[in-house]
Protein backbone atom coordinates (compact mmCIF):
# COMPACT_ATOMS: atom_id res chain seq x y z
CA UNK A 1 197.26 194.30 -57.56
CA UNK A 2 194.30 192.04 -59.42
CA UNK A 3 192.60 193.00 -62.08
CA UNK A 4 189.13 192.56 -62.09
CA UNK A 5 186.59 192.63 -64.92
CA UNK A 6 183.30 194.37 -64.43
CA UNK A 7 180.50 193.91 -66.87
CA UNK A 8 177.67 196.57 -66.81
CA UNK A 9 177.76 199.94 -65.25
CA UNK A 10 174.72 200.07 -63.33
CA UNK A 11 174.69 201.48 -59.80
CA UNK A 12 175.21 198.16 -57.95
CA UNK A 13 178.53 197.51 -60.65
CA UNK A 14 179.99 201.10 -59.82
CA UNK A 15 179.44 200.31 -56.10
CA UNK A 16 181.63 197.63 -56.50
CA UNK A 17 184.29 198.75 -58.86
CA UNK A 18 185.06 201.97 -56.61
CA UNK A 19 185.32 199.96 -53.37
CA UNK A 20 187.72 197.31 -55.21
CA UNK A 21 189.70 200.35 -56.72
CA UNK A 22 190.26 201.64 -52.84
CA UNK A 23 190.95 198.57 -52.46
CA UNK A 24 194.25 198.44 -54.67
CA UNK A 25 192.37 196.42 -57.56
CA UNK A 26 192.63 197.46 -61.13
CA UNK A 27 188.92 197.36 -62.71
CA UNK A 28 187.77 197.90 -65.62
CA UNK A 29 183.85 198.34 -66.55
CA UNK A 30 182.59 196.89 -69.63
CA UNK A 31 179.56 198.81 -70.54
CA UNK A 32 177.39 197.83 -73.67
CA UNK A 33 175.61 201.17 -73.91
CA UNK A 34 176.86 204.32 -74.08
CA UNK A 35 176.39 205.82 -70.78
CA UNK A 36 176.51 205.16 -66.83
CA UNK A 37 173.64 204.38 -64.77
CA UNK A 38 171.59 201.14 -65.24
CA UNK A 39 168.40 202.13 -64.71
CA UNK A 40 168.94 205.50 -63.46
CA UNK A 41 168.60 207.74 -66.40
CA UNK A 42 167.36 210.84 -67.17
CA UNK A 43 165.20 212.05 -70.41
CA UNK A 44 165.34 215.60 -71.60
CA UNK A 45 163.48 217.61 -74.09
CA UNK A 46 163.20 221.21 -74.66
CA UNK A 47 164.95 222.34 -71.27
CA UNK A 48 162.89 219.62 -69.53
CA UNK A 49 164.19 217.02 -68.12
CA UNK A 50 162.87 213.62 -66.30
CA UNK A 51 163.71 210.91 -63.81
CA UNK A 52 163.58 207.84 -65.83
CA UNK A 53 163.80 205.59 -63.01
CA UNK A 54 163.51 205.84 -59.25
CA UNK A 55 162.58 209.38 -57.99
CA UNK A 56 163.54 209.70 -54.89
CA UNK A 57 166.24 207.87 -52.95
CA UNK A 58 165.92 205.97 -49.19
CA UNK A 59 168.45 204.82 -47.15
CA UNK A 60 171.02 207.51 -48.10
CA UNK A 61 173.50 205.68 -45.12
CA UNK A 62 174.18 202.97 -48.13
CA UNK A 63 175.47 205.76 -50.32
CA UNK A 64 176.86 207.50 -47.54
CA UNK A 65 178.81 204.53 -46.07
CA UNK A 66 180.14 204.24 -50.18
CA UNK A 67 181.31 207.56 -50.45
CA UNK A 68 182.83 207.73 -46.83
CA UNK A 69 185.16 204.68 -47.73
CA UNK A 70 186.36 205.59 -51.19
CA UNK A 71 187.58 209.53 -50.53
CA UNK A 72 187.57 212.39 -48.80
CA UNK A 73 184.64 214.12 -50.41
CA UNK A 74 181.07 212.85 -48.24
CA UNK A 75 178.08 212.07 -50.48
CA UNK A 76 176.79 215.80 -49.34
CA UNK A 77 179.71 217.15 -50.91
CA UNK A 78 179.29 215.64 -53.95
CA UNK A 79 175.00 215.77 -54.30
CA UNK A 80 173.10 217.68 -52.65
CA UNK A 81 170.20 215.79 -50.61
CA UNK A 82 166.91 217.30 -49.55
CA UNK A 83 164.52 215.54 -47.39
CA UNK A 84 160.82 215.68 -48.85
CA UNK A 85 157.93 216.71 -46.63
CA UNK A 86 155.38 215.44 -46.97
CA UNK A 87 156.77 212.12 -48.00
CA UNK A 88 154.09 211.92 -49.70
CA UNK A 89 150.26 212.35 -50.99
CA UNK A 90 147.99 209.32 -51.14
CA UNK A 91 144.55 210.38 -52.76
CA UNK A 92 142.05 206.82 -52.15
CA UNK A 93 139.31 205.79 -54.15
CA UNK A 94 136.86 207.28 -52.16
CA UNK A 95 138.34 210.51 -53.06
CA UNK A 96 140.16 210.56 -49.04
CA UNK A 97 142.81 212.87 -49.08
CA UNK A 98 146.09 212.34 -46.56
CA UNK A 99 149.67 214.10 -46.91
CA UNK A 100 152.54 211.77 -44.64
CA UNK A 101 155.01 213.59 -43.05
CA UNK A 102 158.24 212.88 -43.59
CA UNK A 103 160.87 210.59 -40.87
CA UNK A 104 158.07 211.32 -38.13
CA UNK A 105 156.05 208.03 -36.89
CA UNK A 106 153.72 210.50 -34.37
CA UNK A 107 153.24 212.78 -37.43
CA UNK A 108 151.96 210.01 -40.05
CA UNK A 109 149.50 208.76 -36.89
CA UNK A 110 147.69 211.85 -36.08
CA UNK A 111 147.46 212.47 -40.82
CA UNK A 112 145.83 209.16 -40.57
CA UNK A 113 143.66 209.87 -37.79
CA UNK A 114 142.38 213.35 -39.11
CA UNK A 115 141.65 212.32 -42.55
CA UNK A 116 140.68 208.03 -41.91
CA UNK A 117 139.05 208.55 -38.56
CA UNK A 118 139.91 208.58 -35.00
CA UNK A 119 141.60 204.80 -34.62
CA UNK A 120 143.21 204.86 -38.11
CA UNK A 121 146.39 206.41 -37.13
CA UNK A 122 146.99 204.26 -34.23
CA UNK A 123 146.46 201.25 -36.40
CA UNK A 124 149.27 202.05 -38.54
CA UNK A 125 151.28 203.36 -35.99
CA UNK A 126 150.94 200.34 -34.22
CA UNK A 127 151.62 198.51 -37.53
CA UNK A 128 155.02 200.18 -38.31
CA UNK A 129 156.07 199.39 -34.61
CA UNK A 130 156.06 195.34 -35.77
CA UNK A 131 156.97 196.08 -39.02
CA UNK A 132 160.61 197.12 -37.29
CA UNK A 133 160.56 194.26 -35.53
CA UNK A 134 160.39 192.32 -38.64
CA UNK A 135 162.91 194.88 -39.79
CA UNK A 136 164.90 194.24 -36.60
CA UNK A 137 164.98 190.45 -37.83
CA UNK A 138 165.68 190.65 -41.57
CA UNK A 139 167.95 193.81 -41.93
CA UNK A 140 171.49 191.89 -41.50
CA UNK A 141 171.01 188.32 -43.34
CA UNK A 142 168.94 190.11 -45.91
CA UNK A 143 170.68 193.42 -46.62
CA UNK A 144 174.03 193.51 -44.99
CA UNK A 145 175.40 189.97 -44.97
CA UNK A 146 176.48 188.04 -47.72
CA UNK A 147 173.79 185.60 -48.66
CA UNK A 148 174.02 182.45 -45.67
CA UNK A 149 174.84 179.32 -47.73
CA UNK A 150 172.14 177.52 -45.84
CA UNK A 151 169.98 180.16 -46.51
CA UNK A 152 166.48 178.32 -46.38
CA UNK A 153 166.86 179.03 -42.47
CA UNK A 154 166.02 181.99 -43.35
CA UNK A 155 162.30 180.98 -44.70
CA UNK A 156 161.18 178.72 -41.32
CA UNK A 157 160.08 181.49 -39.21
CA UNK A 158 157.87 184.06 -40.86
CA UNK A 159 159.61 187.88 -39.01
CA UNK A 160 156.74 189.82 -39.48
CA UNK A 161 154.88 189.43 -35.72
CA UNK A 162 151.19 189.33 -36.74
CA UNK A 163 148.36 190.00 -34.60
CA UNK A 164 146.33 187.04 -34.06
CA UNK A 165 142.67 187.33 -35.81
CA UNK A 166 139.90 185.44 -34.21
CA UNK A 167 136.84 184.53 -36.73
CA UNK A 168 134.15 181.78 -36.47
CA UNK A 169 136.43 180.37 -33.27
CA UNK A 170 139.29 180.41 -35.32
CA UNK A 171 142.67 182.17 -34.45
CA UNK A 172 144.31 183.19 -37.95
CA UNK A 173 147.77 185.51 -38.07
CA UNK A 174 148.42 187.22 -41.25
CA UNK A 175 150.59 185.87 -43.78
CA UNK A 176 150.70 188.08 -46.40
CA UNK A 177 150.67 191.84 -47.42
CA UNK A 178 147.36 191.68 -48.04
CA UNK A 179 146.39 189.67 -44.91
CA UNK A 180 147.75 192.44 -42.31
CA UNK A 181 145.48 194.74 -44.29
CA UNK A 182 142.55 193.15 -44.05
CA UNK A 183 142.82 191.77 -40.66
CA UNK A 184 145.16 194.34 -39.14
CA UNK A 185 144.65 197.99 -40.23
CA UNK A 186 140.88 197.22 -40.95
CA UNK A 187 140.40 200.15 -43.11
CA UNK A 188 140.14 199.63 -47.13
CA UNK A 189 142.46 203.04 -47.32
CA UNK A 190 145.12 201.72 -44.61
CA UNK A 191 145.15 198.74 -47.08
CA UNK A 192 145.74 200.35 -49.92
CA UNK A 193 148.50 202.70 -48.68
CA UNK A 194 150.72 199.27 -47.40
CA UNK A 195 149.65 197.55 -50.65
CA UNK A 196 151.04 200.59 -52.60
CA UNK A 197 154.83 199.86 -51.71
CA UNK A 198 154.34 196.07 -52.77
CA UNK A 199 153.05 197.38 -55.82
CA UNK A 200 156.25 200.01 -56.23
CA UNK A 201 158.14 197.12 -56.67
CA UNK A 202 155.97 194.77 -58.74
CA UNK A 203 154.80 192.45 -55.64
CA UNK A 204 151.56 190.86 -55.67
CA UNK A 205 150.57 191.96 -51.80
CA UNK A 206 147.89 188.61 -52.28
CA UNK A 207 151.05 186.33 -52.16
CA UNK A 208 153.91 189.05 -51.23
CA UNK A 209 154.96 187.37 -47.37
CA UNK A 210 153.59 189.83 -43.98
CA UNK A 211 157.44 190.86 -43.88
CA UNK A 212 157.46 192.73 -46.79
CA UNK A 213 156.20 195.16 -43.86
CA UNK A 214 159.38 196.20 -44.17
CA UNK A 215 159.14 198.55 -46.55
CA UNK A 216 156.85 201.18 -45.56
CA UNK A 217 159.17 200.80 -42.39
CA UNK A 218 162.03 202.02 -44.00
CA UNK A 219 160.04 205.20 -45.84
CA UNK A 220 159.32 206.40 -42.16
CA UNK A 221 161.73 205.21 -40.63
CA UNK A 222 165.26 206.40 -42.43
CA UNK A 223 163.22 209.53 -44.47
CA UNK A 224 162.19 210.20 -48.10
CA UNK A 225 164.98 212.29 -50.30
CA UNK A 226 165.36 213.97 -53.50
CA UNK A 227 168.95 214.67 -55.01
CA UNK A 228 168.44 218.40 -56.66
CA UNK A 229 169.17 218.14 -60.27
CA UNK A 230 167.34 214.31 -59.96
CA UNK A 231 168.21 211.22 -58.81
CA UNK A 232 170.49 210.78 -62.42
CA UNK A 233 172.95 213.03 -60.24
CA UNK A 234 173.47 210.33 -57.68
CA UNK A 235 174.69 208.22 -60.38
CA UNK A 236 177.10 210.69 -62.45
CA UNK A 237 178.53 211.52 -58.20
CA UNK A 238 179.22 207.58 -58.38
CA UNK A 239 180.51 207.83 -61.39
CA UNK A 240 182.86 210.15 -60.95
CA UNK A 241 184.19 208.51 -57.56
CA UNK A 242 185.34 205.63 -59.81
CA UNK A 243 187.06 207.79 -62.15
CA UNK A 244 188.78 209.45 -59.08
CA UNK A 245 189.43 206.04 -57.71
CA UNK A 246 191.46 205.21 -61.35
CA UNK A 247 188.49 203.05 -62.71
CA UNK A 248 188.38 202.68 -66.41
CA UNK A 249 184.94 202.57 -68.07
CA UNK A 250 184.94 201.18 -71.85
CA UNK A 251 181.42 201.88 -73.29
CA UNK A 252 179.65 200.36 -76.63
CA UNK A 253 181.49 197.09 -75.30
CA UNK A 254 179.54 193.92 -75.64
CA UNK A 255 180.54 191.36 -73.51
CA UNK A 256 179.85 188.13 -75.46
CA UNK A 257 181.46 185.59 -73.14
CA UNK A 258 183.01 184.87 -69.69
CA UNK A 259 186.41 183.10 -69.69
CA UNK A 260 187.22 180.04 -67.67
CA UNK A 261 190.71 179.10 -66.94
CA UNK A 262 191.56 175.96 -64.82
CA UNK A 263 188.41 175.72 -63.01
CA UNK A 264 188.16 179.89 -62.45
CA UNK A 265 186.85 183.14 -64.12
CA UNK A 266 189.44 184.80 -65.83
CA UNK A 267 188.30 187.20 -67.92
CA UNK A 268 185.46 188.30 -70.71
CA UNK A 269 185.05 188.12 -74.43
CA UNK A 270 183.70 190.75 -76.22
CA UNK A 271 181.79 191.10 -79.17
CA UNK A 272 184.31 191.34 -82.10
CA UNK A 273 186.35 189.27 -80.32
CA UNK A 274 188.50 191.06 -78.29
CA UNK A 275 190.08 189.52 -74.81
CA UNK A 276 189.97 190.96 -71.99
CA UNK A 277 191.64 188.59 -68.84
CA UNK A 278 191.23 189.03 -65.12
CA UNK A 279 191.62 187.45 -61.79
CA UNK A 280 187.81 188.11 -60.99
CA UNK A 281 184.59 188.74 -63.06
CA UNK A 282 181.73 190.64 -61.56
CA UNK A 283 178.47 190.67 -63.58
CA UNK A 284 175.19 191.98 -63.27
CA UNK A 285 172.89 189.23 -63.19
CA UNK A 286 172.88 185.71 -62.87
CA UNK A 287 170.63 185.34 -65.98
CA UNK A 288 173.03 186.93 -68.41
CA UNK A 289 175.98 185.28 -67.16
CA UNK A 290 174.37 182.03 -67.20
CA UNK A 291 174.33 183.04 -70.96
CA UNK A 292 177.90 184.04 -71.07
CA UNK A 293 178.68 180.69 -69.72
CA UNK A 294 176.69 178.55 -71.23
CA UNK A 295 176.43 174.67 -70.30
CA UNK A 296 177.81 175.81 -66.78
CA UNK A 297 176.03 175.68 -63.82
CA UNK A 298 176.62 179.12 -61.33
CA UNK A 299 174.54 178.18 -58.31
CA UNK A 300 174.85 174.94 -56.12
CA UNK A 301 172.41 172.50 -54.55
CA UNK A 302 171.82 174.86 -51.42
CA UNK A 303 171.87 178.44 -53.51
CA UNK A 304 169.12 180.36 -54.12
CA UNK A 305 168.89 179.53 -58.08
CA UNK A 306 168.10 182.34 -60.67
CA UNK A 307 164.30 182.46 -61.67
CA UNK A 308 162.08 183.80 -64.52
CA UNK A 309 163.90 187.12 -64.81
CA UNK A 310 161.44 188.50 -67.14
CA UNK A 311 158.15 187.37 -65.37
CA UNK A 312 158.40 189.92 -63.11
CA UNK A 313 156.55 193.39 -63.56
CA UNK A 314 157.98 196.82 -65.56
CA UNK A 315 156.93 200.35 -65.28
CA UNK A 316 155.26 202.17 -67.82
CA UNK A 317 156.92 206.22 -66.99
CA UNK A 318 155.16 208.81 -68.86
CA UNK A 319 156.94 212.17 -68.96
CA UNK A 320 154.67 215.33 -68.99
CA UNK A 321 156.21 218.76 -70.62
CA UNK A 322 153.44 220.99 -68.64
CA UNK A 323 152.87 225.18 -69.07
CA UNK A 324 152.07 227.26 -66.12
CA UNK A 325 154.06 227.76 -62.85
CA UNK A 326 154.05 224.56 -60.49
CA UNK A 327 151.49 225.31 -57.75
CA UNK A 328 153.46 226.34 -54.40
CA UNK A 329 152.31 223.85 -52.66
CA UNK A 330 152.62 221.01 -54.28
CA UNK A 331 153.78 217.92 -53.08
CA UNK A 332 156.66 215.99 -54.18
CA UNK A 333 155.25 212.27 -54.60
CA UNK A 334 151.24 211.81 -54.76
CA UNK A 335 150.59 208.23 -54.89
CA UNK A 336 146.57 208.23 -57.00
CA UNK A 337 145.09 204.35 -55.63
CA UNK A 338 143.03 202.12 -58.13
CA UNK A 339 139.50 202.95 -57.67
CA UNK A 340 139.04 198.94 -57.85
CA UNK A 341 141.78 197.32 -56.12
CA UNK A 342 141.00 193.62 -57.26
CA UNK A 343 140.55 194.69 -60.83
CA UNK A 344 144.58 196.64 -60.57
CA UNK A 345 145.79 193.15 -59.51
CA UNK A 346 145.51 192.15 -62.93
CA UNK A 347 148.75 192.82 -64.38
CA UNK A 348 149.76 190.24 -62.36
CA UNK A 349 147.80 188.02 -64.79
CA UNK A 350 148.61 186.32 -68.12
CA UNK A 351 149.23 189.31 -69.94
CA UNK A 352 146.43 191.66 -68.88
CA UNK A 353 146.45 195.30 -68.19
CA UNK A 354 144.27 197.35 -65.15
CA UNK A 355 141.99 199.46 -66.54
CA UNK A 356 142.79 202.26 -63.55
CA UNK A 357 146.04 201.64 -62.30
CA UNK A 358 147.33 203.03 -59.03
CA UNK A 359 149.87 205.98 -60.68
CA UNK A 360 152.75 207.81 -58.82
CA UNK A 361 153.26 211.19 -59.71
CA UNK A 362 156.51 212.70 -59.12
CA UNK A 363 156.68 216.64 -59.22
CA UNK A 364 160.08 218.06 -58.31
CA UNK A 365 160.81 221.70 -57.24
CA UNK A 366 163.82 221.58 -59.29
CA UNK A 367 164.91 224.50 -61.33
CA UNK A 368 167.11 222.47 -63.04
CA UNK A 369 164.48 220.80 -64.72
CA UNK A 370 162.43 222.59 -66.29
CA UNK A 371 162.87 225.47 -68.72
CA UNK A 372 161.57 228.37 -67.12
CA UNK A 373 159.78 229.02 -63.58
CA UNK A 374 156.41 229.16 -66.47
CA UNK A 375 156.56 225.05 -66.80
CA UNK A 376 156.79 221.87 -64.92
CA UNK A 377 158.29 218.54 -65.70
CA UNK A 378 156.08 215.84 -64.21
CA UNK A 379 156.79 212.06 -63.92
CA UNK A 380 153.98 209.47 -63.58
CA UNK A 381 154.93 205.73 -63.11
CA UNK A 382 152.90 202.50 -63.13
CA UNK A 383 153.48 198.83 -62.22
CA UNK A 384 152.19 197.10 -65.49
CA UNK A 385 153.45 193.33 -67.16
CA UNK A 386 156.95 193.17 -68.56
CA UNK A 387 157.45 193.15 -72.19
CA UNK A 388 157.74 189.06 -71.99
CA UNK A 389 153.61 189.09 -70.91
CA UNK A 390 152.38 191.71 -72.53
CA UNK A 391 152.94 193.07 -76.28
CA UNK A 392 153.80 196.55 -75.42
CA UNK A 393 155.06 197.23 -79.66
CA UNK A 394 151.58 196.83 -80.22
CA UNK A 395 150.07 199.60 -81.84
CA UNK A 396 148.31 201.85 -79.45
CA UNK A 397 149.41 199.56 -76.71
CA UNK A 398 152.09 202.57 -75.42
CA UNK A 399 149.87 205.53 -75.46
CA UNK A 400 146.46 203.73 -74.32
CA UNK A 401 147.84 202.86 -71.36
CA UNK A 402 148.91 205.99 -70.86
CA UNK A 403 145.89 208.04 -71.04
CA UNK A 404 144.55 205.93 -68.15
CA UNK A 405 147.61 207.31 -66.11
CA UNK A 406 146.93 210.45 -67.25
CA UNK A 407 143.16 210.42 -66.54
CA UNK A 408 144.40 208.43 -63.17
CA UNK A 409 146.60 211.68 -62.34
CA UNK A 410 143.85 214.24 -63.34
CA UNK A 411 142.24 213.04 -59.79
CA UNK A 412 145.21 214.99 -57.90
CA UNK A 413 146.72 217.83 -60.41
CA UNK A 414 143.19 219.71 -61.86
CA UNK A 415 143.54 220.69 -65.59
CA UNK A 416 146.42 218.22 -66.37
CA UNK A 417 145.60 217.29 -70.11
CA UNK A 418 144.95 221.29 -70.88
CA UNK A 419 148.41 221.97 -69.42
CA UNK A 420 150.61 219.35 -71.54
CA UNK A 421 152.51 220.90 -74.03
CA UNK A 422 153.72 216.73 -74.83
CA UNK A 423 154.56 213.71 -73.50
CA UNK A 424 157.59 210.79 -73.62
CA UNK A 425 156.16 207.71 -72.89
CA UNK A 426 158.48 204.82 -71.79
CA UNK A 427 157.77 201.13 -71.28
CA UNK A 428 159.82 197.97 -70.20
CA UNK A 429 160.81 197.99 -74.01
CA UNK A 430 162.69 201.05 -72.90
CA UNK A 431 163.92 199.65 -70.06
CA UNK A 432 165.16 196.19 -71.70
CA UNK A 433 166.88 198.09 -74.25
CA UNK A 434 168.90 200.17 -71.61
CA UNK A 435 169.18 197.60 -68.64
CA UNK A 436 168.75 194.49 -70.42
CA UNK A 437 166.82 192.98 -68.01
CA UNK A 438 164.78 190.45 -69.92
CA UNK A 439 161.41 192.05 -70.98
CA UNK A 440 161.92 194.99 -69.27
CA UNK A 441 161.62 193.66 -65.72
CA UNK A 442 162.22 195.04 -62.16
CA UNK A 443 163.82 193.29 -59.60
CA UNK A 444 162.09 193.42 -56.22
CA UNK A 445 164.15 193.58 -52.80
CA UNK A 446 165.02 190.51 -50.91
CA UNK A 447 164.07 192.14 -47.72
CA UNK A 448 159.91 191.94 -48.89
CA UNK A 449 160.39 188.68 -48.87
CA UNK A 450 162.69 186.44 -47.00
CA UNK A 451 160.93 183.50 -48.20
CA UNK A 452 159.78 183.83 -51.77
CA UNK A 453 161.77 186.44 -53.87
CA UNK A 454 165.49 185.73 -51.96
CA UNK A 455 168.03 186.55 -55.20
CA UNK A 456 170.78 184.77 -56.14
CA UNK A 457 173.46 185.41 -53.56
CA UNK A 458 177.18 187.34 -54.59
CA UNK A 459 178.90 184.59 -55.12
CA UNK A 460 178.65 181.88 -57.61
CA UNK A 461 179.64 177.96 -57.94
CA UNK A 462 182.40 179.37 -60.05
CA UNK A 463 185.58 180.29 -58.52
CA UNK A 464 186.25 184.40 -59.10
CA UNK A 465 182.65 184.96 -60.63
CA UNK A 466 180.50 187.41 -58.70
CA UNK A 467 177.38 188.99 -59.32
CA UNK A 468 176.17 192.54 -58.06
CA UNK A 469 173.03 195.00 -59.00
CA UNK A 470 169.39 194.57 -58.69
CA UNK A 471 168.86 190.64 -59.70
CA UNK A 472 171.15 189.65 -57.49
CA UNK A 473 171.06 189.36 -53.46
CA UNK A 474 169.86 191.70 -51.69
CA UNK A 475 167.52 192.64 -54.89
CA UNK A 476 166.03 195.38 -56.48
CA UNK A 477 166.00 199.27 -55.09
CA UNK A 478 168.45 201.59 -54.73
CA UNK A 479 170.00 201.29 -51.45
CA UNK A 480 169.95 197.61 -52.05
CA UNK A 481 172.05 197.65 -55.32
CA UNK A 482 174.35 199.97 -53.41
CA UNK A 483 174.65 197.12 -50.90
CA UNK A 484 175.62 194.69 -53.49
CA UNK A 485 178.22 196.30 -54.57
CA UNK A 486 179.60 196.56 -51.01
CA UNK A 487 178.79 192.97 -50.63
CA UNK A 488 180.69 191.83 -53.50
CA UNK A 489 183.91 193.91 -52.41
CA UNK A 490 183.57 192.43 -49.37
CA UNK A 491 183.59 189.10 -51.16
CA UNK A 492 186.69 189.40 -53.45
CA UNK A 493 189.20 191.32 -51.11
CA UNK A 494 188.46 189.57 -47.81
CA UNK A 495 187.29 186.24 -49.33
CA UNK A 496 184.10 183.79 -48.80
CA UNK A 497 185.26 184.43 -44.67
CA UNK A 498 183.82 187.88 -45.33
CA UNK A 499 180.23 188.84 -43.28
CA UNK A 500 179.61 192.09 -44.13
CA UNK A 501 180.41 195.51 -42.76
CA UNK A 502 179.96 195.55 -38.50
């Protein structure tokens, strides 16, 4: 039996620690704060309570395939999952109105085509049919494989099969996100619906590659779900697996150091001083264990090597304590678009902040959160600058921003200000303080972009050092941290042989 040393207990960490506990390893999670989760956390107030972090949940196979190999009890067993239809509610500038069925590609083309136009549908149905190809392509090196060690392969042919666009006797294919809307869908609202999941996860779609197609792929592809009781109960079901699986979980434990013993990890420090050894360390991003091990270099020549962690985009989530009975029918998600796309695309500037930013509003049919069938807990999110480009302390910075999401939101709930009893706003200062991601950053996904946001793969130059969660490969999301996890089992029981699950 090894014992293995697990710092952080984010979703991607627990992945990992109950598949090495199946596994006949002894782990033990080193958590600085005082609860499970990562980013998945829940706020409550007054018999209210909130999805901090993602609301809904793709890809429910990579939780699925988790639960399947560490017990008895499926994932269904354990949560209960409800697909959402509609997926979801886009309301455009022009004030365009379309709800997207959910898991049905013939449904979402004849939405598009009564509400854009005859055509519109079968642009983006035609769309989503390359965007599996490019899904096709990039789902095993990018999601299921440990990270190739010559991975730059991976950049030399773009997946995403663009349509060639003639123009002043020039043939152009589309490189980018915001290329295939332009050139491919042809419709300002088609744009802004595929630019929407870029900006989800804090991708420019002006410089995020064509395969980032991928994403809205997935949505219709694998479905849209809720876990009743919010998405915080997918992580307390994880949880628990690892405490079925004989995990131990130490929280308010700092880990101030990794140790190094004849060439290999072999343990953490934490603060106070306390030693902790172990045949393997797995942390939760390359950043903060190139701080734990300082003067030591974690990546080779040919790795992927760890970038500006805190350069990339937060979320601003503003929770909404409402009176009055949620509307029957109501949608789930309603994605409100920028009325001025080019002027949203300036949080990805040197610390500047859209004036109408594209908001997501997430309103659950959950009895479980909210007081009484009289109220409503409402979530709106926004892609906005991390805490390392933008001052978010600031007085007023907080709540300014988030009466524009609230103004943004009036466009699809009527009478939203009059029905607010209060309101929680969080920024990426909340988020740094409970993920410490540096400034309050998101990761993105590898799979957007094979050739420009690829994270640091599993393993590291350092013998017994691993990394999972969402700043390492395959990224950011959900599914993908799940993945990690898996990946990083993989890596430890089978060794650097191992290429995935078949």
């Amino acid at each position: 039996m090894g014992r293995i040393a697990v710092i952080g207990a984010g979703m991607g960490a627990m992945a990992a620690a109950a598949r090495l506990a199946v596994a006949g390893q002894r782990v033990v999670v080193y958590e600085r704060a005082e609860t499970y989760g990562g980013a998945v956390r829940r706020f409550e107030r007054d018999g209210f309570g909130f999805d901090t972090g993602p609301g809904l949940l793709t890809l429910p196979a990579v939780w699925r395939d988790l639960f399947i190999k560490t017990g008895r009890e499926p994932l269904e067993e354990c949560v209960e999952l409800v697909q959402v239809d509609p997926s979801s509610r886009h309301v455009f500038a022009d004030g365009t109105e379309v709800a997207l069925p959910n898991a049905s590609r013939a449904g979402v083309v004849a939405a598009l085509d009564e509400a854009l136009g005859a055509g519109a549908g079968g642009r983006w149905g035609d769309f989503l049919v390359r965007a599996r190809e490019a899904w096709d392509r990039t789902r095993r090196p990018l999601l299921e494989e440990p990270l190739w060690p010559n991975w730059p392969v991976l950049a030399a042919r773009e997946p995403y099969p663009a349509v060639p666009h003639k123009r002043l006797l020039r043939t152009r294919r589309a490189t980018t996100l915001a290329e295939v809307g332009a050139w491919e869908l042809r419709d300002s609202r088609l744009a802004a619906l595929l630019e929407s999941y870029a900006l989800a996860y804090g991708l420019d779609p002006r410089v995020t590659p064509a395969s980032a197609a991928v994403l809205p792929y997935m949505e219709h592809a694998f479905g849209t779900w809720y876990v009743r009781g919010g998405i915080r109960e997918l992580a307390r079901a994880v949880y628990e697996r690892c405490l079925a699986r004989k995990v131990e979980f130490v929280f308010g434990a700092e880990v101030t150091g990794v140790l190094e013993k004849d060439g290999r990890a072999a343990g953490v420090e934490l603060s106070g001083g306390t030693v902790a050894e172990a045949d393997a360390v797995v942390g939760t991003g390359p950043w903060r264990l190139g701080g734990l091990m300082p003067g030591r270099k974690l990546y080779g020549a040919q790795d992927v090597e760890p970038g500006a962690e805190g350069l990339h985009p937060g979320r601003v989530v503003v929770c909404l304590g409402l009176r009055g009975a949620r509307e029957p029918d109501a949608v789930h998600r309603t994605v409100v678009h920028s009325p001025d796309a080019a002027e949203e695309l300036s949080l990805f500037g040197p610390g500047t902040m859209p004036e109408r930013p594209t908001v997501r509003i997430d309103r659950p049919d959950d009895p479980a959160l909210r007081p009484t069938e009289e109220h409503e807990a409402v979530v709106l999110t926004a892609t906005v600058p991390s805490g390392t480009v933008y001052d978010w302390t600031a007085p007023g910075a907080a709540d300014t921003f988030a009466d524009r999401m609230v103004a943004a939101a009036e466009r699809a709930i009527p009478e939203l200000r009059e029905r607010t009893m209060w309101r929680e706003v969080r920024t990426p200062v909340h988020t740094e303080r409970e993920t410490g991601a540096e400034g309050g950053a998101v990761p993105p996904p590898s799979l957007a972009s094979p050739s420009g946001t690829l994270h640091p793969s599993n393993s590291t130059a350092i013998p017994g050092l691993f990394t999972a969660g969402g700043w390492s490969h395959p990224g950011g999301g959900l599914p993908h941290a799940g993945m990690s996890g898996a990946l990083v089992a993989g890596l430890i029981v089978e060794g650097p042989e191992f290429r995935g699950s078949q």
